[in-house]
N, C-alpha and C. Protein backbone atom coordinates (compact mmCIF):
# COMPACT_ATOMS: atom_id res chain seq x y z
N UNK A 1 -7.90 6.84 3.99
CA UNK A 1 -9.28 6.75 3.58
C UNK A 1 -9.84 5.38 3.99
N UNK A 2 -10.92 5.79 4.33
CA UNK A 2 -11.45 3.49 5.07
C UNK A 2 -12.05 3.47 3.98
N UNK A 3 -11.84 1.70 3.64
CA UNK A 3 -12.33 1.25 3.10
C UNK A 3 -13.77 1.48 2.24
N UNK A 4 -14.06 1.52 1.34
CA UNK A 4 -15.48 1.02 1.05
C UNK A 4 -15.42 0.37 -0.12
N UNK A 5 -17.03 0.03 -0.68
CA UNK A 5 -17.86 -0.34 -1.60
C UNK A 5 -16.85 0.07 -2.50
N UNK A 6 -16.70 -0.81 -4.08
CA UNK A 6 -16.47 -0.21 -4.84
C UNK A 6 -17.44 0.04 -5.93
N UNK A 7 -17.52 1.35 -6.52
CA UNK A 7 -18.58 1.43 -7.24
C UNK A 7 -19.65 0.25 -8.19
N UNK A 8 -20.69 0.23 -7.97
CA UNK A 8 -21.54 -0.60 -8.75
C UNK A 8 -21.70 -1.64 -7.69
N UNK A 9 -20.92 -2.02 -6.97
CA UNK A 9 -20.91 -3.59 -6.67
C UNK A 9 -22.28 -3.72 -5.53
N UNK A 10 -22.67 -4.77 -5.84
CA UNK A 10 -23.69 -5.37 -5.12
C UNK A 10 -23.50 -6.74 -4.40
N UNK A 11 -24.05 -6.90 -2.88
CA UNK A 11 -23.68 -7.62 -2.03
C UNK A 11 -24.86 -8.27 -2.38
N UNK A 12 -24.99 -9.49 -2.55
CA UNK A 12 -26.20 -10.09 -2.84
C UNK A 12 -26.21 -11.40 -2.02
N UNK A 13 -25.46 -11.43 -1.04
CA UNK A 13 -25.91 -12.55 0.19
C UNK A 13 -25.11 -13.76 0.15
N UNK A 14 -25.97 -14.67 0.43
CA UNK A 14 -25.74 -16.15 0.79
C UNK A 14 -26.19 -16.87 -0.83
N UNK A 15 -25.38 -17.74 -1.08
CA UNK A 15 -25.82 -18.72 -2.17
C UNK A 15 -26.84 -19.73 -2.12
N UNK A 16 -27.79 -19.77 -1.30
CA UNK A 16 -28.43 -20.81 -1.27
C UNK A 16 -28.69 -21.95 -2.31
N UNK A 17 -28.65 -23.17 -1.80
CA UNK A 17 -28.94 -24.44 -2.50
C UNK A 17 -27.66 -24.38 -3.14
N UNK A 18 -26.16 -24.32 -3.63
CA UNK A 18 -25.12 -23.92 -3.80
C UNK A 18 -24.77 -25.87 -4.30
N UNK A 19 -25.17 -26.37 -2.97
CA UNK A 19 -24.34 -28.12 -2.35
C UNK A 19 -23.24 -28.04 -1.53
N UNK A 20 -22.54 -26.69 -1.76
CA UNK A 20 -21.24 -26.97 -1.17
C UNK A 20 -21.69 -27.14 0.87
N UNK A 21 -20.90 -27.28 1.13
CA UNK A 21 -20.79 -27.38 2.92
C UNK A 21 -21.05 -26.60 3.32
N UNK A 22 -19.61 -25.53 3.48
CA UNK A 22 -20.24 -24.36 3.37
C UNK A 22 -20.94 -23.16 2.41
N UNK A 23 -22.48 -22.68 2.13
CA UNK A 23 -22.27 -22.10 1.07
C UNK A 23 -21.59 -20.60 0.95
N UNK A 24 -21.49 -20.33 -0.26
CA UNK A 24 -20.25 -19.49 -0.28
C UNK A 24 -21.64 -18.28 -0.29
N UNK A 25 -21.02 -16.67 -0.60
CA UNK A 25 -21.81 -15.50 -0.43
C UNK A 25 -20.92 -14.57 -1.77
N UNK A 26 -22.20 -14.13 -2.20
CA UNK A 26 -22.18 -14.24 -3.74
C UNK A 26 -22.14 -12.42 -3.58
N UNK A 27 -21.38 -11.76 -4.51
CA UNK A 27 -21.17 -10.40 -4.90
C UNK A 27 -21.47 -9.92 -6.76
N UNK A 28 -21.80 -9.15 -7.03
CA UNK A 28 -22.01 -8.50 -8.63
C UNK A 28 -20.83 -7.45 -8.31
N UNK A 29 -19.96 -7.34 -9.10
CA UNK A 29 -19.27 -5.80 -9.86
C UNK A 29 -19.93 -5.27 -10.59
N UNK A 30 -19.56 -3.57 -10.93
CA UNK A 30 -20.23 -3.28 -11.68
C UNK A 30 -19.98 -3.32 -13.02
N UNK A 31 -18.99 -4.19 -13.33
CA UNK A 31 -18.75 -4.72 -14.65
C UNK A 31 -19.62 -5.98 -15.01
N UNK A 32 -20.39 -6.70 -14.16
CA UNK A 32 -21.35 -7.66 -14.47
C UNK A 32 -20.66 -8.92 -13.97
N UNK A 33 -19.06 -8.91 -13.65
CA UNK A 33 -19.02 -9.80 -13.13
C UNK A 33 -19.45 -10.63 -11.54
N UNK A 34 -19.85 -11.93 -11.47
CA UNK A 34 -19.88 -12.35 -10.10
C UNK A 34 -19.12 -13.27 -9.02
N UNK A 35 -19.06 -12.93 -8.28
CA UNK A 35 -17.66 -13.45 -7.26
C UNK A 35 -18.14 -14.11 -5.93
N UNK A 36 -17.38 -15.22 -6.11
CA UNK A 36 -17.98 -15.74 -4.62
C UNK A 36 -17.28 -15.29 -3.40
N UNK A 37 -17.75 -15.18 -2.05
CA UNK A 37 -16.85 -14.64 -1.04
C UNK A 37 -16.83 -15.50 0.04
N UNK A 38 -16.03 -15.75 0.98
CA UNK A 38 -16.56 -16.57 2.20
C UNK A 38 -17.61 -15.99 3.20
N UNK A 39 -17.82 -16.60 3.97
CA UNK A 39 -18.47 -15.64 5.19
C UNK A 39 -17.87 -14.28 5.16
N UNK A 40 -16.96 -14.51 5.51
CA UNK A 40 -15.89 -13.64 6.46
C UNK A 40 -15.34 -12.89 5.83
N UNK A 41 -15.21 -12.58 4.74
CA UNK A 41 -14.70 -11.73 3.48
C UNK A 41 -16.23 -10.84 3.17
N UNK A 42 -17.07 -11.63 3.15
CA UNK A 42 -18.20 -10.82 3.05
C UNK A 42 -18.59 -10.04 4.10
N UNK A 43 -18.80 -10.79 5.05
CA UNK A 43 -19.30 -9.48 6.22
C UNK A 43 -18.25 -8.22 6.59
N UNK A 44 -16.77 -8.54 5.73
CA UNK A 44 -15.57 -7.35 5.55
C UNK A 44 -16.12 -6.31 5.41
N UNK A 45 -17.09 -7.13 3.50
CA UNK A 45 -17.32 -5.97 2.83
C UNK A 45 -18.70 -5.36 2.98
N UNK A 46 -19.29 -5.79 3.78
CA UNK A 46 -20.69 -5.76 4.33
C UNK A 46 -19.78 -4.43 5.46
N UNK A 47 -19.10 -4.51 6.04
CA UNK A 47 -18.38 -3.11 7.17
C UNK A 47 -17.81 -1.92 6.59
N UNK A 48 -17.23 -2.27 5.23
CA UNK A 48 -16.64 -1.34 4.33
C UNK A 48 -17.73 -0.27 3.96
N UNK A 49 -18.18 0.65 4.52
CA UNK A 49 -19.18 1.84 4.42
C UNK A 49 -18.42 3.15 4.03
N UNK A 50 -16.88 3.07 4.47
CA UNK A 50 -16.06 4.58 3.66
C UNK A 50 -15.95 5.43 4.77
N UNK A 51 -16.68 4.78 6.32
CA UNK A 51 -16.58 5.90 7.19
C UNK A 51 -15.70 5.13 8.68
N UNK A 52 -16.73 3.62 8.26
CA UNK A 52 -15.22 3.01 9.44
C UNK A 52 -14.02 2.37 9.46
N UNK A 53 -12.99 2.69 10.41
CA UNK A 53 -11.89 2.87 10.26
C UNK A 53 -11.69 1.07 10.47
N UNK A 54 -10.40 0.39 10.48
CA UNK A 54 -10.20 -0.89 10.43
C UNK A 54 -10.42 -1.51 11.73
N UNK A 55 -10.36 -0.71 12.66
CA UNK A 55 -10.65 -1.10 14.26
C UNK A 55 -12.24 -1.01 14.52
N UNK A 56 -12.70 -0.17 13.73
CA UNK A 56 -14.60 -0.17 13.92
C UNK A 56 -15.16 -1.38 12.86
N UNK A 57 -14.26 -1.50 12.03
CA UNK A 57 -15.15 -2.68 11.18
C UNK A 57 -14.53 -4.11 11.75
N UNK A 58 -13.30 -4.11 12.80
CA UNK A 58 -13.40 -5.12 13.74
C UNK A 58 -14.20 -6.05 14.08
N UNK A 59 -14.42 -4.42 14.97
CA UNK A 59 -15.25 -4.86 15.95
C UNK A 59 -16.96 -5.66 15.39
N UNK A 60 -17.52 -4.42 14.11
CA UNK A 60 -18.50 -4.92 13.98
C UNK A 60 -18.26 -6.27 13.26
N UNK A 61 -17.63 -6.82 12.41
CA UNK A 61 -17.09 -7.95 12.11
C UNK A 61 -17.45 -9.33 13.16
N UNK A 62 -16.33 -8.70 13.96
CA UNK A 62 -15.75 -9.72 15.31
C UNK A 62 -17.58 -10.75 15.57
N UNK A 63 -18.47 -9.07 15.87
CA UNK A 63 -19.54 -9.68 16.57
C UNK A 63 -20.40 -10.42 15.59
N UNK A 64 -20.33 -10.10 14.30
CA UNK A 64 -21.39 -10.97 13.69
C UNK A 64 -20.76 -12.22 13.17
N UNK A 65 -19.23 -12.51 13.20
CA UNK A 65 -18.55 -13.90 12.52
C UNK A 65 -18.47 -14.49 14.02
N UNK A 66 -18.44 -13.78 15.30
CA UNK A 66 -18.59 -14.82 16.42
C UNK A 66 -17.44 -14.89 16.65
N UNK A 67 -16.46 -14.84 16.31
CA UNK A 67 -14.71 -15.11 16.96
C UNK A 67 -14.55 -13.08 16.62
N UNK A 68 -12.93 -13.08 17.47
CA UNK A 68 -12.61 -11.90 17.18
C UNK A 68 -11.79 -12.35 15.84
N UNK A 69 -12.10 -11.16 15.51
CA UNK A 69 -11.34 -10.69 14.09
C UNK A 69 -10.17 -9.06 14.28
N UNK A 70 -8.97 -8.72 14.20
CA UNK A 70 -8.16 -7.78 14.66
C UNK A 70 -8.34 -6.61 13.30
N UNK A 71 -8.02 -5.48 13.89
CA UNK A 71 -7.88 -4.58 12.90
C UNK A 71 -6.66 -4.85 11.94
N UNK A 72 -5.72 -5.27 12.63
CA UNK A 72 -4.82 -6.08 11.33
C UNK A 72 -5.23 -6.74 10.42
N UNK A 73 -6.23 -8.21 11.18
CA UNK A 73 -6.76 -9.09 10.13
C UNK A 73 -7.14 -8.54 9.37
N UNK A 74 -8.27 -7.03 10.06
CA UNK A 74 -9.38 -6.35 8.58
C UNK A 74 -8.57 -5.82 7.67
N UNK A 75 -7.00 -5.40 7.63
CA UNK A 75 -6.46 -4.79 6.75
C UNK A 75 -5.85 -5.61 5.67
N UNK A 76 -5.51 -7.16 6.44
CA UNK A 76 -4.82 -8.03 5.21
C UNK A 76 -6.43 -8.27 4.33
N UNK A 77 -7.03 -8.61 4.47
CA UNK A 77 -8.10 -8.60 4.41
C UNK A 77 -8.30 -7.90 3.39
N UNK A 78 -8.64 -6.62 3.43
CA UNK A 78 -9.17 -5.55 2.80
C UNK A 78 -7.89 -5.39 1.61
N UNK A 79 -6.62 -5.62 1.94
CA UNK A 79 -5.51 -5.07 0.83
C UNK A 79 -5.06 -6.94 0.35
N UNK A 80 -5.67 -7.85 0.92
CA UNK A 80 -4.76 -8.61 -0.20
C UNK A 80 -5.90 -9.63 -0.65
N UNK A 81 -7.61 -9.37 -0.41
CA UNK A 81 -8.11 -10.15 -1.02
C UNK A 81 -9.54 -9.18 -1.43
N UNK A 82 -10.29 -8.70 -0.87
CA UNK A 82 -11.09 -7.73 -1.33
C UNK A 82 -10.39 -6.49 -2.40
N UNK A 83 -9.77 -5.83 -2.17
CA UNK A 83 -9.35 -4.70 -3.05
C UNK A 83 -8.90 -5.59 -4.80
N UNK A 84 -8.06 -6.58 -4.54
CA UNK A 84 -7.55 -7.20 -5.77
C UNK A 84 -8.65 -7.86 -6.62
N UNK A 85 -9.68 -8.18 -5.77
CA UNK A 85 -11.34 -8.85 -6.37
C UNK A 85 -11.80 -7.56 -6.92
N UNK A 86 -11.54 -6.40 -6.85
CA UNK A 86 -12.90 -5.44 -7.12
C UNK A 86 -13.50 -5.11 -6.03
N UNK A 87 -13.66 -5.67 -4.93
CA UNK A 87 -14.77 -5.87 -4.45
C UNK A 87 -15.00 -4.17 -3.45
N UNK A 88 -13.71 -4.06 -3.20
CA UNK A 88 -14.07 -2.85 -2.61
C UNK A 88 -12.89 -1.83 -3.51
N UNK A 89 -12.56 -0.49 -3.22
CA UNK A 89 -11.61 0.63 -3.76
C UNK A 89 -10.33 0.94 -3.32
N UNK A 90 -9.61 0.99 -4.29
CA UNK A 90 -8.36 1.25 -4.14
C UNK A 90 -7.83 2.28 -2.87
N UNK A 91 -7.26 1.71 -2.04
CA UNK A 91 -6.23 2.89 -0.95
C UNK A 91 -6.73 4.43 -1.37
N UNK A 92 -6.30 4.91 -2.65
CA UNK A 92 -6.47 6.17 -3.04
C UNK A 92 -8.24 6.66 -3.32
N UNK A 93 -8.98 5.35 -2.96
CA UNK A 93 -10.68 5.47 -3.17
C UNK A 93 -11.11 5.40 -4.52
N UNK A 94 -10.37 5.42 -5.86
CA UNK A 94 -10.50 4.81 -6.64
C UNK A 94 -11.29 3.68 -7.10
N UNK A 95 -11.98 3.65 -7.83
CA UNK A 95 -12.48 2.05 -7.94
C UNK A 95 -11.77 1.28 -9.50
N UNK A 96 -11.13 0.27 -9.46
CA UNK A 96 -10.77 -0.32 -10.70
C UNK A 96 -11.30 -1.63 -10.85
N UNK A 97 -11.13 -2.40 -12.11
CA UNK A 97 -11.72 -4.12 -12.52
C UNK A 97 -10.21 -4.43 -12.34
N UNK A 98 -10.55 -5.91 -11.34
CA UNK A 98 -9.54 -6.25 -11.12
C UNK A 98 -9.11 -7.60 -12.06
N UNK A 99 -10.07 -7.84 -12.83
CA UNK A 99 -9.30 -8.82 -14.01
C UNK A 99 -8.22 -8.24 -15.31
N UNK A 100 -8.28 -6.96 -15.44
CA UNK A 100 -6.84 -6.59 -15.95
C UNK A 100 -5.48 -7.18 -15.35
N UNK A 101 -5.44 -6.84 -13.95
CA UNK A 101 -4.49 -6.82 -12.58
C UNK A 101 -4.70 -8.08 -12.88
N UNK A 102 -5.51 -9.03 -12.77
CA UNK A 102 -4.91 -10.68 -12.97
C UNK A 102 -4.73 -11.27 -13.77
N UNK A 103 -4.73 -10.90 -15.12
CA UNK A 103 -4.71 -11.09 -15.91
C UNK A 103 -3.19 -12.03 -16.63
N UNK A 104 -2.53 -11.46 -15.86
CA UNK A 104 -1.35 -11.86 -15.80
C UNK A 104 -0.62 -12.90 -16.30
């Protein structure tokens, strides 16, 4: 199943006025929590639509972060920092809160 959205969540951009260097790019769950993302984690989940596969969100990736990005990268990616945030759905398409899981 590719990737997507996980329910509720909202991509809500760039942080502007932030201070930091780089500013970071800000997400809502639909539990109310909010999460910061890098560029590049964001425009992941900005590709995560549920229909393209890890080699199509590459590519579209690749072209808007400006370096290539591999369908490998999109998968560590997608399974060891988006999925554990919430940010997108479980392998099985599931959506869960991932502060139980860190809770730890």
């Amino acid at each position: 199943m590719p990737p997507r959205l996980a329910a509720g969540l909202e991509l809500m951009g760039e942080y502007e006025g932030s201070g930091f260097k780089e500013a970071p790019y800000i997400a809502r769950r639909g539990d109310g929590q909010t999460i910061q993302l890098t560029r590049l984690l964001h425009l992941v989940a900005e590709a995560a639509d549920g229909r393209r596969d890890p080699q199509a969100m590459a590519e579209q990736v690749s072209e808007a972060y400006g370096k290539t990005v591999s369908a490998d990268n999109i998968r560590h990616l997608v399974d060891a920092k988006l999925r554990p945030l919430g940010v997108l759905t479980a392998a099985d398409g599931s959506s869960f809160i991932a502060s139980a899981s860190m809770s730890r």
